[in-house]
PDB file of N, CA and C in Angstrom:
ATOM      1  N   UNK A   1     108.908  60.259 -44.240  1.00  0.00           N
ATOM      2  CA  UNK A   1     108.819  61.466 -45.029  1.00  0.00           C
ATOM      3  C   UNK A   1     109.961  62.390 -44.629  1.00  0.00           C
ATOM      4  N   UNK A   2     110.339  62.748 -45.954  1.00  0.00           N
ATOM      5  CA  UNK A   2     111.698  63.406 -45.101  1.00  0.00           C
ATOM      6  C   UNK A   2     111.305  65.430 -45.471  1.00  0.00           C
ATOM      7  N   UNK A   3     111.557  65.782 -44.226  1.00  0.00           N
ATOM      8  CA  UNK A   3     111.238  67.485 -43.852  1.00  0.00           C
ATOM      9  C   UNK A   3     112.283  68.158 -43.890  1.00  0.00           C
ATOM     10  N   UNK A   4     112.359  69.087 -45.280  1.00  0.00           N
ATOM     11  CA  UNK A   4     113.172  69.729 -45.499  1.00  0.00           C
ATOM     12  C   UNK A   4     111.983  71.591 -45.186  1.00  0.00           C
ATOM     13  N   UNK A   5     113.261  72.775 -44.957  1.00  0.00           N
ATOM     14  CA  UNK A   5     112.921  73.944 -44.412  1.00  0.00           C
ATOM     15  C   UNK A   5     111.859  74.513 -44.505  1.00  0.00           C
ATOM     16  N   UNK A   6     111.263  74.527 -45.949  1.00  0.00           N
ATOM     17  CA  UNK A   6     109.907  74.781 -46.631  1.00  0.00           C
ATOM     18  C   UNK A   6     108.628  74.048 -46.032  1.00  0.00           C
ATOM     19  N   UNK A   7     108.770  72.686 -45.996  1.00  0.00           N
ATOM     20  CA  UNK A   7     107.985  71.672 -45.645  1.00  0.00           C
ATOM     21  C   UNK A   7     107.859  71.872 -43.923  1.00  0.00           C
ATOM     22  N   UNK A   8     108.947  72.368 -43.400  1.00  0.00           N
ATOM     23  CA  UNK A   8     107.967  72.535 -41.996  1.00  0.00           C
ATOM     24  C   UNK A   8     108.192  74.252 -41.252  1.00  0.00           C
ATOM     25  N   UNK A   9     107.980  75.027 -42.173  1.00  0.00           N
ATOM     26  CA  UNK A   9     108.318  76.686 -42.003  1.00  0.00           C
ATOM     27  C   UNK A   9     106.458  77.034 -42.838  1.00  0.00           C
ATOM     28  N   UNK A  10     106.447  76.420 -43.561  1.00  0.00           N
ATOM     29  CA  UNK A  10     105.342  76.986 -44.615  1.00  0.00           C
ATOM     30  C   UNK A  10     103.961  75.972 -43.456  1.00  0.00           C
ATOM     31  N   UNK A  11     103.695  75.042 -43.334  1.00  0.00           N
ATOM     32  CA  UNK A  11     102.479  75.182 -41.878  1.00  0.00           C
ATOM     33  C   UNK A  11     102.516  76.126 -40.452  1.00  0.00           C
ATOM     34  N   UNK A  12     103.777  75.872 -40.478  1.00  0.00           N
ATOM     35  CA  UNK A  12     103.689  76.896 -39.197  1.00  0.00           C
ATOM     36  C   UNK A  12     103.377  78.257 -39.369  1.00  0.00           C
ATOM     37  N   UNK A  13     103.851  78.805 -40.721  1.00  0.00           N
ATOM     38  CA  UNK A  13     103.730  80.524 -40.735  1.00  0.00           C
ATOM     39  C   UNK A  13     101.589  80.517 -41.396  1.00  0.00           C
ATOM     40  N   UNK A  14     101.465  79.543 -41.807  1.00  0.00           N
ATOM     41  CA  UNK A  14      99.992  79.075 -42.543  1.00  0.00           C
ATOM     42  C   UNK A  14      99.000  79.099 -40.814  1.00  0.00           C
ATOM     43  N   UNK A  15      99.561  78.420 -39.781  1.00  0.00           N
ATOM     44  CA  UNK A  15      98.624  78.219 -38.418  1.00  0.00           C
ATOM     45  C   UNK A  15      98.971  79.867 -37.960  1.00  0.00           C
ATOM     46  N   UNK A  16      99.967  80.437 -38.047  1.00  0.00           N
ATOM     47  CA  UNK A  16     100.428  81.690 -37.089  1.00  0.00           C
ATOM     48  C   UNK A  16      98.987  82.492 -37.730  1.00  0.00           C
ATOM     49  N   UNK A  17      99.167  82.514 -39.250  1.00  0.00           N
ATOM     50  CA  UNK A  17      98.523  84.082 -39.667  1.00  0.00           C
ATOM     51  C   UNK A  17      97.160  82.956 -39.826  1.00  0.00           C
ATOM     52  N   UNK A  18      96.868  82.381 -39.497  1.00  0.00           N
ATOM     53  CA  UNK A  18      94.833  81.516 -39.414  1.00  0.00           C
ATOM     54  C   UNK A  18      95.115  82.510 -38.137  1.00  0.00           C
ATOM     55  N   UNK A  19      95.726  81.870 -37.400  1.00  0.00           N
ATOM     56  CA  UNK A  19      95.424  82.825 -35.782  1.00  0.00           C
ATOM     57  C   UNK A  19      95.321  84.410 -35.414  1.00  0.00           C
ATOM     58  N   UNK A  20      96.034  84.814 -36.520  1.00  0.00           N
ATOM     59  CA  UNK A  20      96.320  85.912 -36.659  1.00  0.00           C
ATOM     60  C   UNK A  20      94.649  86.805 -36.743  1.00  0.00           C
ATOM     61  N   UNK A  21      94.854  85.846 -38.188  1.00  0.00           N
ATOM     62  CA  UNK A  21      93.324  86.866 -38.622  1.00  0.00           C
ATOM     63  C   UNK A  21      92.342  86.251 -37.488  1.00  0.00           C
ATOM     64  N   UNK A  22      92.044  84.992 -37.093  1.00  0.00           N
ATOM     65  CA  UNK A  22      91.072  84.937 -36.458  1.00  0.00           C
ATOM     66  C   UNK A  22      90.997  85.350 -35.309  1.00  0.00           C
ATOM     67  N   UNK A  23      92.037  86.340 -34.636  1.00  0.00           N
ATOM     68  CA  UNK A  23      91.778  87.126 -33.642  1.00  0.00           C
ATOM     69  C   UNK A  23      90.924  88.096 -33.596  1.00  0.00           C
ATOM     70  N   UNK A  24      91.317  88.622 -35.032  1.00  0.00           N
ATOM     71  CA  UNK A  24      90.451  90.291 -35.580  1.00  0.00           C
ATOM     72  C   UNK A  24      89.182  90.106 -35.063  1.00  0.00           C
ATOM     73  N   UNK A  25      88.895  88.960 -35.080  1.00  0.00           N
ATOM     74  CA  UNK A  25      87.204  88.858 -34.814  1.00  0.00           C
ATOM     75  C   UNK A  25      87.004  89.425 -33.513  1.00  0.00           C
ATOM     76  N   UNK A  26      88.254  88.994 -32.457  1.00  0.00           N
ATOM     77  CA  UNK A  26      87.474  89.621 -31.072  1.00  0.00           C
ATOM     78  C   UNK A  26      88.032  90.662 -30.619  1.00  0.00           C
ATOM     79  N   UNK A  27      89.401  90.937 -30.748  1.00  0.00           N
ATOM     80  CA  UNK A  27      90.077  91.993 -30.674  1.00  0.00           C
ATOM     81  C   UNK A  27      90.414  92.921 -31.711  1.00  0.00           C
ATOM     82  N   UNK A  28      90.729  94.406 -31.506  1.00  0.00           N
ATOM     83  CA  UNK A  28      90.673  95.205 -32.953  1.00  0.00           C
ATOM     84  C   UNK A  28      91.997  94.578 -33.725  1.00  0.00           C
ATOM     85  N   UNK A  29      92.411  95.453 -34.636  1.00  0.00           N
ATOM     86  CA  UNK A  29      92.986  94.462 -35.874  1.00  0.00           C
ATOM     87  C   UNK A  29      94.657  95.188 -34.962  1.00  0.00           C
ATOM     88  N   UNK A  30      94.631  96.637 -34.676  1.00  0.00           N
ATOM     89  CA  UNK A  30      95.853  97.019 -34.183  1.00  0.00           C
ATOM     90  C   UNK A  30      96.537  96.494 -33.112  1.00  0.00           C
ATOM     91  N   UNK A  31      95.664  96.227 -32.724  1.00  0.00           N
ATOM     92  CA  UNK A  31      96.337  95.677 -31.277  1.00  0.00           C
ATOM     93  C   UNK A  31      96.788  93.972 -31.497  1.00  0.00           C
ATOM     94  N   UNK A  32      96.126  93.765 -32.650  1.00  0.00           N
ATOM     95  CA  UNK A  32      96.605  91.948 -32.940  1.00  0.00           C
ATOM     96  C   UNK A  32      98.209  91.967 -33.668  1.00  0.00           C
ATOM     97  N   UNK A  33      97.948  92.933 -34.342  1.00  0.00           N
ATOM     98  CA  UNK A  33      99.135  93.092 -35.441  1.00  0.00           C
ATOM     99  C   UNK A  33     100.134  93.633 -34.745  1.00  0.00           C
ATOM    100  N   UNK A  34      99.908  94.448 -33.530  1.00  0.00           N
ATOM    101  CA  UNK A  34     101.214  95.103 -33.286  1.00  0.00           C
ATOM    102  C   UNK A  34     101.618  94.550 -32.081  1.00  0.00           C
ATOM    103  N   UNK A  35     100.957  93.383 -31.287  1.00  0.00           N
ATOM    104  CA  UNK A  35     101.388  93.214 -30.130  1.00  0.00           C
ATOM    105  C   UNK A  35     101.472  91.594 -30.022  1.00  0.00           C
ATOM    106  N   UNK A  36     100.754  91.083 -30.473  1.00  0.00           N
ATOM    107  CA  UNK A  36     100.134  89.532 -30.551  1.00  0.00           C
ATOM    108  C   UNK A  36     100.797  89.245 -31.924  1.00  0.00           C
ATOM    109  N   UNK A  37     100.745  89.282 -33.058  1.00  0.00           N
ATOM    110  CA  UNK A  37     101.075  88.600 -33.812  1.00  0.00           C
ATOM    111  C   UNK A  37     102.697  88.417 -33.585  1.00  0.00           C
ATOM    112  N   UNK A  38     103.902  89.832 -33.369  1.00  0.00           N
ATOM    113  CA  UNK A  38     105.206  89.579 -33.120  1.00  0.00           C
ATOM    114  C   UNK A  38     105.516  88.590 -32.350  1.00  0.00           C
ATOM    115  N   UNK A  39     104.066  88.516 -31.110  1.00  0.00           N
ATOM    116  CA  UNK A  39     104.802  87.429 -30.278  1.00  0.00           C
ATOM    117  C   UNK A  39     104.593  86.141 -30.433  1.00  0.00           C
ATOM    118  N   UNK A  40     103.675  86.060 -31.546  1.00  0.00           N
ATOM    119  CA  UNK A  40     103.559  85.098 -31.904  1.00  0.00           C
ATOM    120  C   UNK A  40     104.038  83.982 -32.896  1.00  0.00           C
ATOM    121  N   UNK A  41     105.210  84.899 -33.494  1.00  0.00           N
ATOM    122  CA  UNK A  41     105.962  84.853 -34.174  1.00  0.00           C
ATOM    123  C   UNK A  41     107.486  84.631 -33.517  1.00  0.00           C
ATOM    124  N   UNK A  42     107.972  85.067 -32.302  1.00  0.00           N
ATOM    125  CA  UNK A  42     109.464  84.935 -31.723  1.00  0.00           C
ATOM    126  C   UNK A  42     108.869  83.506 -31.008  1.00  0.00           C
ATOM    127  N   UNK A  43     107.197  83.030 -30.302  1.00  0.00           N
ATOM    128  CA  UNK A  43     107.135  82.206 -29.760  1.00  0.00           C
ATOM    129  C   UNK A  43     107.595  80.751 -30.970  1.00  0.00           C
ATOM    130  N   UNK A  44     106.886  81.024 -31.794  1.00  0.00           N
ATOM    131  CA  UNK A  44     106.703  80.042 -32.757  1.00  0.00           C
ATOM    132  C   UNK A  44     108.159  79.881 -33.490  1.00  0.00           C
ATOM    133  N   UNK A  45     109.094  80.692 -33.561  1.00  0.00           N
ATOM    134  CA  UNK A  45     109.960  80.167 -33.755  1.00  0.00           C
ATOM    135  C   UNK A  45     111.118  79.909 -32.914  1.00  0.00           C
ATOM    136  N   UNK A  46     111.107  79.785 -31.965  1.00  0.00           N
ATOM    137  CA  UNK A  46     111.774  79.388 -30.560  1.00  0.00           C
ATOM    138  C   UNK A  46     111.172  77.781 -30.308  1.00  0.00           C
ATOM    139  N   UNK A  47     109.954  77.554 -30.463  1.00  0.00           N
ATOM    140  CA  UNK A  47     109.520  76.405 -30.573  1.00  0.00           C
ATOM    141  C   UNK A  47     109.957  75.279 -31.571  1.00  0.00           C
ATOM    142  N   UNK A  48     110.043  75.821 -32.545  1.00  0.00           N
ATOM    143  CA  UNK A  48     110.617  75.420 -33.913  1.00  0.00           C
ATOM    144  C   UNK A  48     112.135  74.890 -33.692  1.00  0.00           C
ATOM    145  N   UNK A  49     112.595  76.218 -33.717  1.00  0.00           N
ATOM    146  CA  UNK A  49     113.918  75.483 -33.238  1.00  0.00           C
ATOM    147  C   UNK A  49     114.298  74.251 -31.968  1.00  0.00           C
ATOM    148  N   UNK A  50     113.522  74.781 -30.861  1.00  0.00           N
ATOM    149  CA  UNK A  50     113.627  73.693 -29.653  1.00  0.00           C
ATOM    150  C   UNK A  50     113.507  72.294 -30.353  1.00  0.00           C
ATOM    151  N   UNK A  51     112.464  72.307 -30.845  1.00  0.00           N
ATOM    152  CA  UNK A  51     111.785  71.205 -31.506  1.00  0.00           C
ATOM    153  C   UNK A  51     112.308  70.539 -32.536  1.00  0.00           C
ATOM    154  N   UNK A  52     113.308  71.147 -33.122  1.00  0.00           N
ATOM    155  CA  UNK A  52     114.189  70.376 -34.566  1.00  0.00           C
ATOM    156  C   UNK A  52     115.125  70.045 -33.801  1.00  0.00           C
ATOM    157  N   UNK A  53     115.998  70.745 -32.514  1.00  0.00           N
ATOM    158  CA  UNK A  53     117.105  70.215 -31.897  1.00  0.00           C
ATOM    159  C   UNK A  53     116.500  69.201 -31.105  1.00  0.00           C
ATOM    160  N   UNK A  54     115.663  69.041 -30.487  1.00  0.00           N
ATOM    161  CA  UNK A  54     114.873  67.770 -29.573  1.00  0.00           C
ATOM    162  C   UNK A  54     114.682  66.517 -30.867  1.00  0.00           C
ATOM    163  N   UNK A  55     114.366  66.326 -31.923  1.00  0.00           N
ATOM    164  CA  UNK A  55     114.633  65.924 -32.743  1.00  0.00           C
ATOM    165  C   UNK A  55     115.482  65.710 -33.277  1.00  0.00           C
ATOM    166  N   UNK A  56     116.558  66.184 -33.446  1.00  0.00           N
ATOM    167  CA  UNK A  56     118.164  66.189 -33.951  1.00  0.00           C
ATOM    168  C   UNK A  56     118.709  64.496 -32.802  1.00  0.00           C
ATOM    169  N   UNK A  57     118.459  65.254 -31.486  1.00  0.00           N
ATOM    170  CA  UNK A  57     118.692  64.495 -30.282  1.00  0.00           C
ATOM    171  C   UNK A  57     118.217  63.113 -30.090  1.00  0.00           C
ATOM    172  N   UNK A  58     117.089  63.123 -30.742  1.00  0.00           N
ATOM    173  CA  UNK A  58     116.294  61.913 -30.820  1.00  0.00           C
ATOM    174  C   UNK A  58     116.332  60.793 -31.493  1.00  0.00           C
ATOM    175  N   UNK A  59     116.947  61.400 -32.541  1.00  0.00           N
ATOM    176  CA  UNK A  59     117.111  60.712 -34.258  1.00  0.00           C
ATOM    177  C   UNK A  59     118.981  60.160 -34.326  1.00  0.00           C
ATOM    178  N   UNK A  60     119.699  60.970 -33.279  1.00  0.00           N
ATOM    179  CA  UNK A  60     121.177  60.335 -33.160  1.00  0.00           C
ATOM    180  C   UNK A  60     121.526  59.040 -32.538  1.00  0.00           C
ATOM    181  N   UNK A  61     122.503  58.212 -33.308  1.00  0.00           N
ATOM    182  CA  UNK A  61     122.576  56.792 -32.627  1.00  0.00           C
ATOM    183  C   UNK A  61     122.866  57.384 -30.924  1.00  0.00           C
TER     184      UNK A  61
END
């Protein structure tokens, strides 16, 4: 299957904000949105990238 930008940007931002909201449940909504979700967002795409270049690496003769 071949993964073009959409195809692996659109699950990841789909798992971030599931997590997102399902924090609200235990923590208030401000403190998710203004502190937790950003970081959950520079984490997730630092991962992303690691992870397409570890792949890049993997996939070269």
């Amino acid at each position: 299957m071949e993964f073009d930008f959409a195809r692996s940007v659109l699950p990841l931002a789909a798992i971030v904000a599931v997590a997102a909201v399902a924090l609200t449940s235990v923590m208030t909504a401000s403190t998710v949105f203004m502190m937790v979700l950003p970081s959950m967002i520079v984490f997730s795409v630092v991962a992303f990238f690691l992870g397409m270049k570890h792949g890049e690496f993997r996939a070269s003769p």
